[in-house]
C-alpha atoms as a PDB file:
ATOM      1  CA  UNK A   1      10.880  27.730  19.246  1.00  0.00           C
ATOM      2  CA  UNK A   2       7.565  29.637  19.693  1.00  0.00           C
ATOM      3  CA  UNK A   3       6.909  29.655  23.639  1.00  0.00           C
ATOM      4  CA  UNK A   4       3.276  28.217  23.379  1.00  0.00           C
ATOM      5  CA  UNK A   5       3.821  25.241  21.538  1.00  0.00           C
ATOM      6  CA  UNK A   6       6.641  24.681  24.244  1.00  0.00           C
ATOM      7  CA  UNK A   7       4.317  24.657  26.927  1.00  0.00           C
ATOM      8  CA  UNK A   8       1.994  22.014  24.691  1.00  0.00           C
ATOM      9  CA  UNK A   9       1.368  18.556  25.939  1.00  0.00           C
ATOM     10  CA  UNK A  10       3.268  15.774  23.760  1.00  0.00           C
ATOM     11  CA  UNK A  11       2.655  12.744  25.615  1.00  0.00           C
ATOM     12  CA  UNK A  12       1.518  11.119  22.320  1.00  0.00           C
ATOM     13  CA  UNK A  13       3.383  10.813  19.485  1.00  0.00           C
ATOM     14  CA  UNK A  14       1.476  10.984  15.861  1.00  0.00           C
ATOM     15  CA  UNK A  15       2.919   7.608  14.998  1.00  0.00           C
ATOM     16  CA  UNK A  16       2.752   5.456  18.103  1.00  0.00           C
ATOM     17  CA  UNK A  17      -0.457   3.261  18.138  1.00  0.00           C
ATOM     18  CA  UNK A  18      -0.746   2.880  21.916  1.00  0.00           C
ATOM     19  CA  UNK A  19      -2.063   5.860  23.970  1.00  0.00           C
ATOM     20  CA  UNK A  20      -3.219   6.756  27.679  1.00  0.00           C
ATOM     21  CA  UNK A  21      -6.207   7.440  29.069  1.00  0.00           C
ATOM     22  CA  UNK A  22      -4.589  10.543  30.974  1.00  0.00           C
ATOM     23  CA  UNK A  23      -4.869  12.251  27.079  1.00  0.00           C
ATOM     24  CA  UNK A  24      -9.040  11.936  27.210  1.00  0.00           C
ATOM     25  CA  UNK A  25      -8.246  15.871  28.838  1.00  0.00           C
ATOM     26  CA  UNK A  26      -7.193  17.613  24.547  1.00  0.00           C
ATOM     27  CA  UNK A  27      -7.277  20.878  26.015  1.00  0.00           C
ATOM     28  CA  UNK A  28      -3.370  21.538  26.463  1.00  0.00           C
ATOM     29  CA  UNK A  29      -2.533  18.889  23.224  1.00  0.00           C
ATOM     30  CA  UNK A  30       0.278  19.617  20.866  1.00  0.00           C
ATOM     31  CA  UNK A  31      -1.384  17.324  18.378  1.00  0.00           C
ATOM     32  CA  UNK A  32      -4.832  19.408  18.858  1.00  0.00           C
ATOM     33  CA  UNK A  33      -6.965  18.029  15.963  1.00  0.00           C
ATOM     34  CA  UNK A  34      -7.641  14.524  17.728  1.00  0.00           C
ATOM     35  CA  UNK A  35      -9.858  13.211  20.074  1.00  0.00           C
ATOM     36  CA  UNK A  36     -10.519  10.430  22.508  1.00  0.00           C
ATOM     37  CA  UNK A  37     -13.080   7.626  22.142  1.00  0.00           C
ATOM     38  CA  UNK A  38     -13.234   4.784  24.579  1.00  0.00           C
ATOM     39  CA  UNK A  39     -12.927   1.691  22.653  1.00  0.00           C
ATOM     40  CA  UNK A  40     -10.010   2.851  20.029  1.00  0.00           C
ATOM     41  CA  UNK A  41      -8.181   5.814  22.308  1.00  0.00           C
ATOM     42  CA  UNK A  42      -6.883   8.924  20.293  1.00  0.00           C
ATOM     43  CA  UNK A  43      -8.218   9.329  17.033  1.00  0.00           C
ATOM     44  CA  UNK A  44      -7.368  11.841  14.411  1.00  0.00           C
ATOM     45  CA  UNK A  45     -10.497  14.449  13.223  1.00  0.00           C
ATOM     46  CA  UNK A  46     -10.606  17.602  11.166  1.00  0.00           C
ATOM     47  CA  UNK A  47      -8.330  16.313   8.562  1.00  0.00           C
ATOM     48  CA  UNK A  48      -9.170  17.705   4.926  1.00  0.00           C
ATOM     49  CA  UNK A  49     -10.736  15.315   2.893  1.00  0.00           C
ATOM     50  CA  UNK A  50      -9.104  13.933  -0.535  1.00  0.00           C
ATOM     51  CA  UNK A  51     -10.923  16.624  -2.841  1.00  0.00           C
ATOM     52  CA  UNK A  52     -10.776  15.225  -6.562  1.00  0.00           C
ATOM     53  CA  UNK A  53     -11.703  18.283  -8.066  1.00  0.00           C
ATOM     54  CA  UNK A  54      -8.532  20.007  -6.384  1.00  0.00           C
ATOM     55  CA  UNK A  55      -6.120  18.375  -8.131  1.00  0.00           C
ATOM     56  CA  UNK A  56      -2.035  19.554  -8.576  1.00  0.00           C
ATOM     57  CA  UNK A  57       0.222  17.829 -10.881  1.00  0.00           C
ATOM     58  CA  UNK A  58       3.734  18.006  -9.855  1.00  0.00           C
ATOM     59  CA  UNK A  59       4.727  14.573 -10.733  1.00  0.00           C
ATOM     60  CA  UNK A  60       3.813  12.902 -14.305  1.00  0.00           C
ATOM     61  CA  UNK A  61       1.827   9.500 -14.847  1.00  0.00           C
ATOM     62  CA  UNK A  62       0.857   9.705 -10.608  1.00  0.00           C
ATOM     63  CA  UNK A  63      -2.902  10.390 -11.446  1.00  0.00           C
ATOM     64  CA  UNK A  64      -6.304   8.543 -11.952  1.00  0.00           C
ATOM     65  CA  UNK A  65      -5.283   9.191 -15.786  1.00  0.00           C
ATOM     66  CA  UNK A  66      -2.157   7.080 -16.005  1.00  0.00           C
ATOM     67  CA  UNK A  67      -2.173   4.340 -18.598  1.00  0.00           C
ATOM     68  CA  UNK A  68      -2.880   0.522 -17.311  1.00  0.00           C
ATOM     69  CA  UNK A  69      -0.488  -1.893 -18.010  1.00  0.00           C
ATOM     70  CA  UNK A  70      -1.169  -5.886 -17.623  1.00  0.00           C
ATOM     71  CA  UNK A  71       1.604  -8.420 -16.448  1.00  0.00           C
ATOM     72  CA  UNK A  72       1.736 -11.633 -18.076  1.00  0.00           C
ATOM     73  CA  UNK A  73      -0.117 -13.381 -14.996  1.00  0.00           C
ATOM     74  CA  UNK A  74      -2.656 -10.785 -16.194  1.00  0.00           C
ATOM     75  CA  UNK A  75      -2.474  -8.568 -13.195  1.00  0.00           C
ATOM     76  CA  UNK A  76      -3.398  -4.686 -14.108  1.00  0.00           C
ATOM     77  CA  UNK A  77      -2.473  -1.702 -12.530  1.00  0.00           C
ATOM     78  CA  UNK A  78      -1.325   2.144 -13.515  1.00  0.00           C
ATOM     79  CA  UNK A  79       2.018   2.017 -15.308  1.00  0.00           C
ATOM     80  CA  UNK A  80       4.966   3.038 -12.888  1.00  0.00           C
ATOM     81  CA  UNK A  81       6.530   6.478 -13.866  1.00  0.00           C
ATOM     82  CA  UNK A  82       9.860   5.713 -11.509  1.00  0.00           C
ATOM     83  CA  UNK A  83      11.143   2.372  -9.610  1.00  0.00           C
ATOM     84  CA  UNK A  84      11.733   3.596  -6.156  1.00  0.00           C
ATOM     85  CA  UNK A  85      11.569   0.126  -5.269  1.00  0.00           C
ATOM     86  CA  UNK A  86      15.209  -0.022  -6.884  1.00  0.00           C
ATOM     87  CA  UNK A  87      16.738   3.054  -4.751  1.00  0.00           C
ATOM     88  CA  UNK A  88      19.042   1.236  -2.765  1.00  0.00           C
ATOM     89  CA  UNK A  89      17.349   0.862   0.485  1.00  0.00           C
ATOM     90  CA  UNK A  90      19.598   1.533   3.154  1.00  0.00           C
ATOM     91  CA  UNK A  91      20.031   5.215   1.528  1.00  0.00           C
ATOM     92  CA  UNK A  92      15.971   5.575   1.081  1.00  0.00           C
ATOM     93  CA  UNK A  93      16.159   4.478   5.220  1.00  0.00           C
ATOM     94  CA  UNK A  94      19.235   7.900   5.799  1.00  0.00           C
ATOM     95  CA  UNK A  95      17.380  10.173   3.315  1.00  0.00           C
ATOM     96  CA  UNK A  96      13.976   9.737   4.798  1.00  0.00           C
ATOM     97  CA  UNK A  97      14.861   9.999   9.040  1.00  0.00           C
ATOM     98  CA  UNK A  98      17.185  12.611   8.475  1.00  0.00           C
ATOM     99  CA  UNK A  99      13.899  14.344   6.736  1.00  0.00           C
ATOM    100  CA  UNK A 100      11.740  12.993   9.558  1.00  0.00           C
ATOM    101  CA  UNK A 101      14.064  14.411  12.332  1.00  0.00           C
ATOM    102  CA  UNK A 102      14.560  17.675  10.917  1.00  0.00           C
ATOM    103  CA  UNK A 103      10.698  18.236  11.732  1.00  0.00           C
ATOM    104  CA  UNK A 104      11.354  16.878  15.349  1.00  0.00           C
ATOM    105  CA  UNK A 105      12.501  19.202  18.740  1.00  0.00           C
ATOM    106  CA  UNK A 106      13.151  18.399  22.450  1.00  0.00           C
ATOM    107  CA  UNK A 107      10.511  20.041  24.855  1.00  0.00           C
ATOM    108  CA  UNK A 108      11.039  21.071  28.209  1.00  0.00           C
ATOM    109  CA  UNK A 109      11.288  17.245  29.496  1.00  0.00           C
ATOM    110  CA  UNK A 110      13.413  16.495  26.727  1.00  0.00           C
ATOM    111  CA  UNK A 111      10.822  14.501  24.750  1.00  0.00           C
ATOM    112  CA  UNK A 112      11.054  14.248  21.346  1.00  0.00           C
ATOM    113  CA  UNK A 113       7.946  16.004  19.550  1.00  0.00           C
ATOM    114  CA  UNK A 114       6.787  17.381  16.366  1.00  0.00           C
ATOM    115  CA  UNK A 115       5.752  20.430  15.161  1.00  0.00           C
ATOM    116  CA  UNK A 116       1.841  21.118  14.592  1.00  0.00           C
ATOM    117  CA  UNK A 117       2.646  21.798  10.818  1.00  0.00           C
ATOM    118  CA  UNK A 118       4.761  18.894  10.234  1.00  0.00           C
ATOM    119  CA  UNK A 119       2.353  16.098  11.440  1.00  0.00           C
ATOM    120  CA  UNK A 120       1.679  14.944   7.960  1.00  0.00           C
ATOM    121  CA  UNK A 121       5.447  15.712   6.597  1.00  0.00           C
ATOM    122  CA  UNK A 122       6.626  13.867   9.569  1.00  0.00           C
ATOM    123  CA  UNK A 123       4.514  10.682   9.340  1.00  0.00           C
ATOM    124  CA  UNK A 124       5.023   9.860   5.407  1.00  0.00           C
ATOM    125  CA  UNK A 125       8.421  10.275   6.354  1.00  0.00           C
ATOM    126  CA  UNK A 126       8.702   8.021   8.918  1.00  0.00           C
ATOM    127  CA  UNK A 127       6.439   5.855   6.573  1.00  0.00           C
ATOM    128  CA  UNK A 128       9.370   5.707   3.980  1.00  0.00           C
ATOM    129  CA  UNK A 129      11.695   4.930   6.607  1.00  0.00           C
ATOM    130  CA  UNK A 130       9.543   1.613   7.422  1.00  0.00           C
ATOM    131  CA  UNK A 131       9.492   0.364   4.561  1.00  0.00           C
ATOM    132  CA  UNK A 132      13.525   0.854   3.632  1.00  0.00           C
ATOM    133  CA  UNK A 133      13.807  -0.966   6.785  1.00  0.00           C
ATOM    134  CA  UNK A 134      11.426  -3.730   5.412  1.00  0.00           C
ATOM    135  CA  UNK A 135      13.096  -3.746   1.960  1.00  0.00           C
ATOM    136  CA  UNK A 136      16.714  -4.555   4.029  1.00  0.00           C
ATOM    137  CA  UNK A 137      15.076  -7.166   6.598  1.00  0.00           C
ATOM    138  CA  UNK A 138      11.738  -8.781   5.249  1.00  0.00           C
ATOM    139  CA  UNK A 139      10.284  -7.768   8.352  1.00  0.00           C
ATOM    140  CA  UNK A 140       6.869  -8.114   7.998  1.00  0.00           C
ATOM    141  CA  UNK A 141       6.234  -5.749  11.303  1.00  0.00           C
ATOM    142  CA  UNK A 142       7.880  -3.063   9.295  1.00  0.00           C
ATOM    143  CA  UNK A 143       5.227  -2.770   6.677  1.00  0.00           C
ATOM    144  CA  UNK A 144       2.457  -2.764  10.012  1.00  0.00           C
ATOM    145  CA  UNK A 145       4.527   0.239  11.208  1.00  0.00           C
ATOM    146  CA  UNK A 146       4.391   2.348   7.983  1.00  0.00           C
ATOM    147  CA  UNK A 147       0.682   1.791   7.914  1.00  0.00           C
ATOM    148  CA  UNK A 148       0.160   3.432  11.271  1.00  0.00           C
ATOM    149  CA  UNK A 149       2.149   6.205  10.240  1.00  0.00           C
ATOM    150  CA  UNK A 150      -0.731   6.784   7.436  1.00  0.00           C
ATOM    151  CA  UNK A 151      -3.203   5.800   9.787  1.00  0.00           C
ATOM    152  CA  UNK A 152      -2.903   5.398  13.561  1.00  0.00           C
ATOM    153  CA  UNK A 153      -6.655   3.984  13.772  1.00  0.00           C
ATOM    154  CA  UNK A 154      -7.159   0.456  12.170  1.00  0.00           C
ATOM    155  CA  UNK A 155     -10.602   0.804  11.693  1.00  0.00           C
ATOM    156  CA  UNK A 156     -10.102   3.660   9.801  1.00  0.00           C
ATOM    157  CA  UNK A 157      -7.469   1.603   8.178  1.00  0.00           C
ATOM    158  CA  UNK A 158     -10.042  -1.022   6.922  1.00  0.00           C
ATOM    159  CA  UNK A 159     -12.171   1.570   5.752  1.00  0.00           C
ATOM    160  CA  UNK A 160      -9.581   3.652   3.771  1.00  0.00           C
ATOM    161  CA  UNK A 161      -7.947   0.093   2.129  1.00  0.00           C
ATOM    162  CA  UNK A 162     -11.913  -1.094   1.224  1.00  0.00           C
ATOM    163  CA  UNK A 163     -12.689   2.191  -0.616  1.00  0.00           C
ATOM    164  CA  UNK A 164      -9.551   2.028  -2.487  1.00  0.00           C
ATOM    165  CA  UNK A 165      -9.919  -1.745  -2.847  1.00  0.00           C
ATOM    166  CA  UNK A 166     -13.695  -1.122  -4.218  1.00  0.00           C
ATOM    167  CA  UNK A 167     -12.079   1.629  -6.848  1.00  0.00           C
ATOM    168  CA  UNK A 168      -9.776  -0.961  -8.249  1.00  0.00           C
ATOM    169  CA  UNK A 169     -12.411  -3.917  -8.447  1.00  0.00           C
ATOM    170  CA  UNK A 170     -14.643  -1.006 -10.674  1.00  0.00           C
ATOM    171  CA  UNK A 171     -11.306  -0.308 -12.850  1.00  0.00           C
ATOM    172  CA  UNK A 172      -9.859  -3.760 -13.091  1.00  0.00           C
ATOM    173  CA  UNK A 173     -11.369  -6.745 -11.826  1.00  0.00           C
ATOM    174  CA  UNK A 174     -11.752  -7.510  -7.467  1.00  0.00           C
ATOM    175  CA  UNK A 175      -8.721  -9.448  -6.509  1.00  0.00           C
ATOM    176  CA  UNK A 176      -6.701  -8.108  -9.823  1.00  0.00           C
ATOM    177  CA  UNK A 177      -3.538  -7.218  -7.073  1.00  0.00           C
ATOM    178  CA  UNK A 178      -2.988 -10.481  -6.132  1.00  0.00           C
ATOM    179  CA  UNK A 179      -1.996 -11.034  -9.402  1.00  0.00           C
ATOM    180  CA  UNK A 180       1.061  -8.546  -8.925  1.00  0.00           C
ATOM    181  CA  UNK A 181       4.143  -9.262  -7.415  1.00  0.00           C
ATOM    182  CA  UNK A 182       5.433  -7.640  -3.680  1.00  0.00           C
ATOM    183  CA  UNK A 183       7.888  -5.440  -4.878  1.00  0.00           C
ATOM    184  CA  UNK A 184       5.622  -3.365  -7.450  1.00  0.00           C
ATOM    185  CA  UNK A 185       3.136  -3.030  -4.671  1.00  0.00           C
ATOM    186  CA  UNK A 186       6.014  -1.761  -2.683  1.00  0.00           C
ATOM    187  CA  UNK A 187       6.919   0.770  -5.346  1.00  0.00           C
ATOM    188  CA  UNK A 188       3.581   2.300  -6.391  1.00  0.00           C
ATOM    189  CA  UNK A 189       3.815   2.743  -2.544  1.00  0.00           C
ATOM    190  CA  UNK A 190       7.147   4.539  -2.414  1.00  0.00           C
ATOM    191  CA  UNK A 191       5.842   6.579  -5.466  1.00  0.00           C
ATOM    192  CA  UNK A 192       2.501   7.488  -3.928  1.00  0.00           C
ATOM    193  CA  UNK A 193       4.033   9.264  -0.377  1.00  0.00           C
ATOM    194  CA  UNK A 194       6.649  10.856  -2.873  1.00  0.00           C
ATOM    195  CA  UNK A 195       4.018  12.298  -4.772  1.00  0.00           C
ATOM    196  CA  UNK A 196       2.251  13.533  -1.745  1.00  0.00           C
ATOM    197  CA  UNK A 197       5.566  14.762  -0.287  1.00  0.00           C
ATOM    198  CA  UNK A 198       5.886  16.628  -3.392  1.00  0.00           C
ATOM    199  CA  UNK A 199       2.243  18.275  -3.066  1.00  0.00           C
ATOM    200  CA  UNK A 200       1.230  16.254  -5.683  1.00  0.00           C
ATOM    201  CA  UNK A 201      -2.547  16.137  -5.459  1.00  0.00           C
ATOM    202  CA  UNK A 202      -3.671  14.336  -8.624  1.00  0.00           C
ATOM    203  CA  UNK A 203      -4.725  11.104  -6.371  1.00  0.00           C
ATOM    204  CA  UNK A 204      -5.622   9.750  -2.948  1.00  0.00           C
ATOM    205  CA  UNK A 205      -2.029   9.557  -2.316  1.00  0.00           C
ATOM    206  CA  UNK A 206      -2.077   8.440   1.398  1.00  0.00           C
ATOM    207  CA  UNK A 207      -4.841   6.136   0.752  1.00  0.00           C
ATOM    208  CA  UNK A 208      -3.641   4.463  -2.270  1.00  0.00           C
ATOM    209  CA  UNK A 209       0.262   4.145  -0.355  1.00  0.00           C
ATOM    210  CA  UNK A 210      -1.874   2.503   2.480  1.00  0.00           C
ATOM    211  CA  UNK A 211      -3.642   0.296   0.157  1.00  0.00           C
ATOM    212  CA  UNK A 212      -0.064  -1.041  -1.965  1.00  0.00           C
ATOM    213  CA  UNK A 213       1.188  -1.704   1.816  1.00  0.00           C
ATOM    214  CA  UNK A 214      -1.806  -4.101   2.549  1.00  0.00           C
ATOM    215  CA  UNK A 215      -1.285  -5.938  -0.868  1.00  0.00           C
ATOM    216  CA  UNK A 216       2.432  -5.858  -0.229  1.00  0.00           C
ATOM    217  CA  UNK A 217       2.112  -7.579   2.719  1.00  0.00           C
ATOM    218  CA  UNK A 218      -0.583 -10.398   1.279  1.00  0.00           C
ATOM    219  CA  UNK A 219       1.323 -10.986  -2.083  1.00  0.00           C
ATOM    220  CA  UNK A 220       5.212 -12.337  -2.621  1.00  0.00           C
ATOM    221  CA  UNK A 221       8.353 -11.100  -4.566  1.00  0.00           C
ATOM    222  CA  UNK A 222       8.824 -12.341  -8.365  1.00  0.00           C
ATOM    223  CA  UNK A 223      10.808 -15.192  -8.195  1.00  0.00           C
ATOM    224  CA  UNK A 224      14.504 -14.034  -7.783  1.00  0.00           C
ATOM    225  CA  UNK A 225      13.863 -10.316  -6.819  1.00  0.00           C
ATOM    226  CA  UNK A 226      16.009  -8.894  -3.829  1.00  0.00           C
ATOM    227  CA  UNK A 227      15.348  -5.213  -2.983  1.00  0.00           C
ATOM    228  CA  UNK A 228      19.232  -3.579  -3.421  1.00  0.00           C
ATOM    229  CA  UNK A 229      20.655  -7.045  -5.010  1.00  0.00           C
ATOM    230  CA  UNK A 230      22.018  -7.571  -8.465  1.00  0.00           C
ATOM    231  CA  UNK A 231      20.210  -9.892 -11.029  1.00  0.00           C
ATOM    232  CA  UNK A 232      22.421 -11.123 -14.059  1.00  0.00           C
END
């Protein structure tokens, strides 16, 4: 473990949404490209912005190219390449923290931290791992969780779902999601962070999964649908 990011302050995890005031001193931070701002406490800066002209397919049918589809209430979105939403959740929950915790280490005080590179790795991990856990217990909380790993600033939040919101009004028609049920919000999701984990780069992966995790939450399952269960 290098000796300097040892000595690194880690009071604040990436994915927690509550932090202290004692981290308004970022001069010894682990997590050095946030700052502090008195009404909404640590707040990421510096990150790269989603460059559309820097685009890397690894992943077919994941881009702003895929066909559209329309389900028979009329809803439209991209057609699906995969249905993660059909991995059996409680192995999507084991794959995804043992990939989270592999980027993880014990400091000196024995706190859990992780490493500068990882940040991003780590939180669409732990994003994944939210919503298994959602797609096993209906937890509505779970879904809020994944969202802060995206995102750990709800304004930000709001902003990032609007723009994303305004690009599918332009494509489709506004409101056109609500006409799609939970669980294919829940997989374009699951298929955006993959993408991203992949280094896909044909899309505003983070922004889009943050976006299907909104609509998840605000929509409801097709009538009979259990994540993991079998339909005859």
């Amino acid at each position: 473990m290098d000796k300097d990011i040892s000595k690194k302050c880690c009071k604040c995890e990436p994915y927690e949404t509550g932090f202290i005031e004692a981290c308004k001193d970022r001069s010894n931070c682990l997590y050095g490209s946030t700052q502090w701002d008195d009404k909404f406490g640590l707040i990421e800066v510096g990150k790269k912005e989603f460059n559309m002209e820097d685009k890397k397919a690894v992943i077919d049918g994941v881009g702003e190219d895929a066909e559209i589809i329309t389900n028979a209430a009329g809803g439209k979105q991209s057609k699906s390449p995969m249905a993660m939403h059909l991995v059996d959740p409680y192995y999507l929950e084991e794959v995804f923290k043992e990939l989270a915790e592999r980027e993880e280490y014990c400091d000196e005080g024995d706190s859990t931290c992780v490493r500068v590179e990882s940040i991003d790795r780590h939180s669409c991990c732990r994003a994944i791992e939210f919503i298994a856990s959602y797609m096993q217990s209906g937890v509505d909380f779970e879904l809020t969780c994944a969202m802060d790993c995206l995102c750990n600033d709800e304004v930000q939040q709001v902003i990032n779902i609007a723009k994303i919101l305004q690009y599918g009004a332009d494509r489709y028609a506004p409101n056109n999601w609500r006409l799609i049920p939970e669980e294919e919000h829940i997989n374009h999701a699951l298929i955006h962070l993959i993408a991203h984990l992949a280094g896909d780069t044909q899309d505003d992966h983070i922004n889009h999964a943050l976006c299907r995790l909104m609509m998840a939450k605000s929509t409801k399952k097709s009538e009979n649908f259990a994540y993991g269960a079998y339909i005859a």
